[in-house]
N, C-alpha and C. Protein backbone atom coordinates (compact mmCIF):
# COMPACT_ATOMS: atom_id res chain seq x y z
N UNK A 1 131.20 1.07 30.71
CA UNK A 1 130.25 2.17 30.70
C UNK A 1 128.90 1.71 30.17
N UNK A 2 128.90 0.90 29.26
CA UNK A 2 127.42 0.40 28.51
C UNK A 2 127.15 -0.72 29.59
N UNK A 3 127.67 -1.33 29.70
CA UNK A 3 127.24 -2.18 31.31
C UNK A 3 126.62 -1.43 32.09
N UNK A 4 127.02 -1.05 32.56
CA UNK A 4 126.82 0.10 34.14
C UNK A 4 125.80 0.84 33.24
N UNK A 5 125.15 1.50 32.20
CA UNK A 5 123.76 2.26 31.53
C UNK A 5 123.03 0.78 31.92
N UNK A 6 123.16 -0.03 31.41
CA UNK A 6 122.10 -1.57 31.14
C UNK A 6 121.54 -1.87 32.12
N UNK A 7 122.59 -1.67 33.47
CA UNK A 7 122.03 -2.35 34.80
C UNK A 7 121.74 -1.24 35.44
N UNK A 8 121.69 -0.16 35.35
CA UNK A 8 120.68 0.85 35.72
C UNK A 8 119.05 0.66 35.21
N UNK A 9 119.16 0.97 33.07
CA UNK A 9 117.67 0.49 32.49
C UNK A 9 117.43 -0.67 33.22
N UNK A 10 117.96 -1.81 33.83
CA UNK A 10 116.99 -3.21 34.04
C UNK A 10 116.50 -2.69 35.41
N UNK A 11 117.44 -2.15 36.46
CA UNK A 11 116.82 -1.49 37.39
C UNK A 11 115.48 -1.13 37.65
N UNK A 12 116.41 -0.04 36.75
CA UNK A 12 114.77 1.15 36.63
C UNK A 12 113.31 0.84 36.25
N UNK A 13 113.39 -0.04 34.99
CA UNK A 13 112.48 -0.72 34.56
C UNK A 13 111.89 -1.90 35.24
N UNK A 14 112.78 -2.72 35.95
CA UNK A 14 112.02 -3.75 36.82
C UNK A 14 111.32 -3.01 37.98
N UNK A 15 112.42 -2.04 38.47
CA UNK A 15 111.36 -1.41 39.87
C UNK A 15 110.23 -0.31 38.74
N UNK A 16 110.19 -0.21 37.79
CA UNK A 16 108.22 0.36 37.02
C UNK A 16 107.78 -1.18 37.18
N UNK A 17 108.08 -1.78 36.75
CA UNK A 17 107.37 -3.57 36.27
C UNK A 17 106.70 -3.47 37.87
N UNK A 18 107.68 -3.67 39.03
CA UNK A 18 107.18 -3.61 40.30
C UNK A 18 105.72 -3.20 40.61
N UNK A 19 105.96 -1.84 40.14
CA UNK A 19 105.35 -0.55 40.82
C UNK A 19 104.18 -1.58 40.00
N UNK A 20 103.79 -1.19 39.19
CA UNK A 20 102.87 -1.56 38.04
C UNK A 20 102.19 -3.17 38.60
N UNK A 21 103.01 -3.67 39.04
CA UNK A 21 102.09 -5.33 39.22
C UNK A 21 101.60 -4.84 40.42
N UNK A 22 102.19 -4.11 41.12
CA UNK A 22 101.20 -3.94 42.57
C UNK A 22 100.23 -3.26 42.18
N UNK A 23 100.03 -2.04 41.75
CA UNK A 23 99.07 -1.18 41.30
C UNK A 23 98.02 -1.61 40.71
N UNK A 24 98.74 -3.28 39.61
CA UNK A 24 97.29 -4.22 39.13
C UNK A 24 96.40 -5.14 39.97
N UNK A 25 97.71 -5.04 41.19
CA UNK A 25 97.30 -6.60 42.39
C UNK A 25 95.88 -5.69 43.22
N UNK A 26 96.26 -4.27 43.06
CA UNK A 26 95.44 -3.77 44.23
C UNK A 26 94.03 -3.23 43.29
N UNK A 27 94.12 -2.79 42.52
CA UNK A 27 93.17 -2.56 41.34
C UNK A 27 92.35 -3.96 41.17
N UNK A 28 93.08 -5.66 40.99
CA UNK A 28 92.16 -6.27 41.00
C UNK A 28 91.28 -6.70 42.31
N UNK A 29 91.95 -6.37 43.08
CA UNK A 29 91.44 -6.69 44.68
C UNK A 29 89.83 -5.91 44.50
N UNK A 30 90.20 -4.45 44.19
CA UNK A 30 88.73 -3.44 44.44
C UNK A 30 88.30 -4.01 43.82
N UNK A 31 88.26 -4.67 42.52
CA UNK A 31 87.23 -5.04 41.53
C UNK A 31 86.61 -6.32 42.24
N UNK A 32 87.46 -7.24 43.02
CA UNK A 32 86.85 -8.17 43.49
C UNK A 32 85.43 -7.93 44.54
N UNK A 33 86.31 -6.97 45.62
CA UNK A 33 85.40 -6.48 46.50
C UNK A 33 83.73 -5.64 45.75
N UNK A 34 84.30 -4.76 44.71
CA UNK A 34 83.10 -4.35 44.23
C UNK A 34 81.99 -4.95 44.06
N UNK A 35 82.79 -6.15 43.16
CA UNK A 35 81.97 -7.26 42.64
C UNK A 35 81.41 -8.21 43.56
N UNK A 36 81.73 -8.55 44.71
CA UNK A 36 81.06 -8.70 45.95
C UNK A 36 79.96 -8.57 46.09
N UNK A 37 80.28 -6.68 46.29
CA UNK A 37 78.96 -5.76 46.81
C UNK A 37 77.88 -5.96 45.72
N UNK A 38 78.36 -6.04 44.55
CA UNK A 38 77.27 -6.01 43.07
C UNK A 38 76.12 -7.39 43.66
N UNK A 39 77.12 -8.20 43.68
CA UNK A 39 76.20 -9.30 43.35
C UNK A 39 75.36 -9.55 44.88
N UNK A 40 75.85 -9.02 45.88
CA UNK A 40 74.41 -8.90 47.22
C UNK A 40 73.31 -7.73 47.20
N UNK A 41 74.02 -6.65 46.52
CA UNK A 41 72.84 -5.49 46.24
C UNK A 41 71.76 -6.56 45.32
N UNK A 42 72.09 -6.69 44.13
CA UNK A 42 71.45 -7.94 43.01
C UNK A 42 70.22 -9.01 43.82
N UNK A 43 71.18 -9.57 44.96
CA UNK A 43 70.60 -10.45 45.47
C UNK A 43 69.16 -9.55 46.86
N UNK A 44 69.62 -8.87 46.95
CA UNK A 44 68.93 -7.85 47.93
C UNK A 44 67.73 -7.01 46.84
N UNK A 45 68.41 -7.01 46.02
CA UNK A 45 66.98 -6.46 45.16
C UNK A 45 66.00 -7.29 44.07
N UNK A 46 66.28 -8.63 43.95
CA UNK A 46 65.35 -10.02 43.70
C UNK A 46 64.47 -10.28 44.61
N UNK A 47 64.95 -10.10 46.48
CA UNK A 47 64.44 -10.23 47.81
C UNK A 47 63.15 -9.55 47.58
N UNK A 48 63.52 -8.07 47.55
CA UNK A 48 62.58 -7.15 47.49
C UNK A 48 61.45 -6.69 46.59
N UNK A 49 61.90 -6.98 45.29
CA UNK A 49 61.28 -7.10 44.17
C UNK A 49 60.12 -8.59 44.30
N UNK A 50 60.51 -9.36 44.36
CA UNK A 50 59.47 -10.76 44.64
C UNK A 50 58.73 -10.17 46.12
N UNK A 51 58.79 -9.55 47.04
CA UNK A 51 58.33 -9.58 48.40
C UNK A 51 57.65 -8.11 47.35
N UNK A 52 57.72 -7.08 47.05
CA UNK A 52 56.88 -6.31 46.39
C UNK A 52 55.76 -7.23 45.38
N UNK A 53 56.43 -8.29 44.70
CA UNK A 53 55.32 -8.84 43.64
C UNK A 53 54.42 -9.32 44.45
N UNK A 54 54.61 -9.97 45.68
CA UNK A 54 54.04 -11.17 46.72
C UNK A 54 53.48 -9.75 46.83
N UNK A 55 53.33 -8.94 47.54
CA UNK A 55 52.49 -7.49 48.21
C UNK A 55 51.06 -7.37 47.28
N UNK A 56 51.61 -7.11 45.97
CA UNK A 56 51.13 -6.68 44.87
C UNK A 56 49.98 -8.23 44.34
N UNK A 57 50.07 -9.19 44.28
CA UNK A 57 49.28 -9.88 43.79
C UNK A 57 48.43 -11.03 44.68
N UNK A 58 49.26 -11.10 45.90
CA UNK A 58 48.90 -11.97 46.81
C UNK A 58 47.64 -10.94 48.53
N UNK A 59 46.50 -11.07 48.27
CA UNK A 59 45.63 -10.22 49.09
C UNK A 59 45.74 -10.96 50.32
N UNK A 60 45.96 -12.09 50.53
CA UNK A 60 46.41 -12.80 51.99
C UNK A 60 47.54 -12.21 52.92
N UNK A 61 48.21 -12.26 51.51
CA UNK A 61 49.86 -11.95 52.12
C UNK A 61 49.45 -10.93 52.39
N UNK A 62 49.20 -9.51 51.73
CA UNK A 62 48.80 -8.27 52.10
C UNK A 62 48.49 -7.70 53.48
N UNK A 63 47.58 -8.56 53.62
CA UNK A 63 46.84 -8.67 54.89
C UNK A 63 47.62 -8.42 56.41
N UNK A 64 48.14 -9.75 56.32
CA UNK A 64 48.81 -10.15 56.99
C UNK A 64 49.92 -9.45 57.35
N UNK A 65 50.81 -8.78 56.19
CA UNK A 65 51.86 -7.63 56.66
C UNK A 65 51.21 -6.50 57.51
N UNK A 66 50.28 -6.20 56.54
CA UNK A 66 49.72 -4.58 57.24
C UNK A 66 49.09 -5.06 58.70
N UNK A 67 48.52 -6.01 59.06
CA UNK A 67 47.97 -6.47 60.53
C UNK A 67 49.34 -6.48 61.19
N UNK A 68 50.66 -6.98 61.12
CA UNK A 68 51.74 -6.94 61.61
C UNK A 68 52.17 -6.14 62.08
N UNK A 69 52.33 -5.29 60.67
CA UNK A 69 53.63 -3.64 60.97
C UNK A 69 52.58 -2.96 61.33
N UNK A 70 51.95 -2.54 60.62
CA UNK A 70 51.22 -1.05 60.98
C UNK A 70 49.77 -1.67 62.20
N UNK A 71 49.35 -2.55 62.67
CA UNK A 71 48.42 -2.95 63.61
C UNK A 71 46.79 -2.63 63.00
N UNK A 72 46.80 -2.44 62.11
CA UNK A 72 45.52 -2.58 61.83
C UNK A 72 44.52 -3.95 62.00
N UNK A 73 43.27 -3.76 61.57
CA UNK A 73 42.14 -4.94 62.38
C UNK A 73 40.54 -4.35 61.61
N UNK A 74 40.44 -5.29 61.29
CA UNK A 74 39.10 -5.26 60.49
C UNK A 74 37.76 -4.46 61.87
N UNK A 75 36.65 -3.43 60.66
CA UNK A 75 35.95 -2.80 61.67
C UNK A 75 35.40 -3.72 62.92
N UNK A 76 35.10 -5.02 62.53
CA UNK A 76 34.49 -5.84 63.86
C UNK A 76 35.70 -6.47 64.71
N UNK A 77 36.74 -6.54 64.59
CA UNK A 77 37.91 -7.02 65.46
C UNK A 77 38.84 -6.06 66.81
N UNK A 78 38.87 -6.57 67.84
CA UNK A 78 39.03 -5.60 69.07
C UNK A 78 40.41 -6.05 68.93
N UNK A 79 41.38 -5.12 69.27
CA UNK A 79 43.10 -5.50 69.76
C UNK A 79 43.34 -5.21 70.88
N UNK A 80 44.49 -6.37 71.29
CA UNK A 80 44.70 -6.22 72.67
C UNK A 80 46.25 -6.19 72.22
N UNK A 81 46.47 -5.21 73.13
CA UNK A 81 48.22 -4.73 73.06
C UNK A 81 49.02 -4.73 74.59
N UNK A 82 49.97 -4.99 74.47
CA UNK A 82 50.71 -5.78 75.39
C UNK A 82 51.71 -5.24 75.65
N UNK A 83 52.12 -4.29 76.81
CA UNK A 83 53.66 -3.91 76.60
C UNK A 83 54.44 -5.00 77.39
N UNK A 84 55.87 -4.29 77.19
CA UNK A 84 56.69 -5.43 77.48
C UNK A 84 57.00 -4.89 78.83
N UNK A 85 56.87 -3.76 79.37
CA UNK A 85 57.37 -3.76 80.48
C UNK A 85 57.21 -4.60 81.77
N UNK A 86 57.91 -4.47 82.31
CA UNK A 86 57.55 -4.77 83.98
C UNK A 86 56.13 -4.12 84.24
């Protein structure tokens, strides 16, 4: 009878031990993945932060973006625009 209680508790308790190491295996997995995402947001916002400082202190660089994206052109400069179509 105390046999047969024992090898039930080791049972019972190894299948919690079970339950429990998976529950840590998958818990450390997210943390991995999180930590992933942490450290490219990080890296994505050094990118942006230096390309804001470059904006901010560099009047060449400046230039040069806003002539790009937005098409602007100094009052004496004519633009010629180009579509792509056929």
């Amino acid at each position: 009878m105390l046999m047969g209680m024992l090898c039930v508790l080791v049972v019972f308790f190894g299948g919690l031990m079970l339950k429990t190491h998976r529950e840590y295996q998958n818990f450390k997995a997210r943390e991995n993945r999180i930590e992933a995402k942490l450290i490219q947001a990080r890296k994505e916002f050094d990118q942006k932060e230096a390309y804001m400082a470059r904006l901010l202190d560099d009047p060449e660089f400046l230039e040069r973006v806003v002539r790009e994206r937005l098409g602007y052109a100094r009052p004496d400069e004519l633009l010629f625009r180009f579509s792509d179509e056929p």
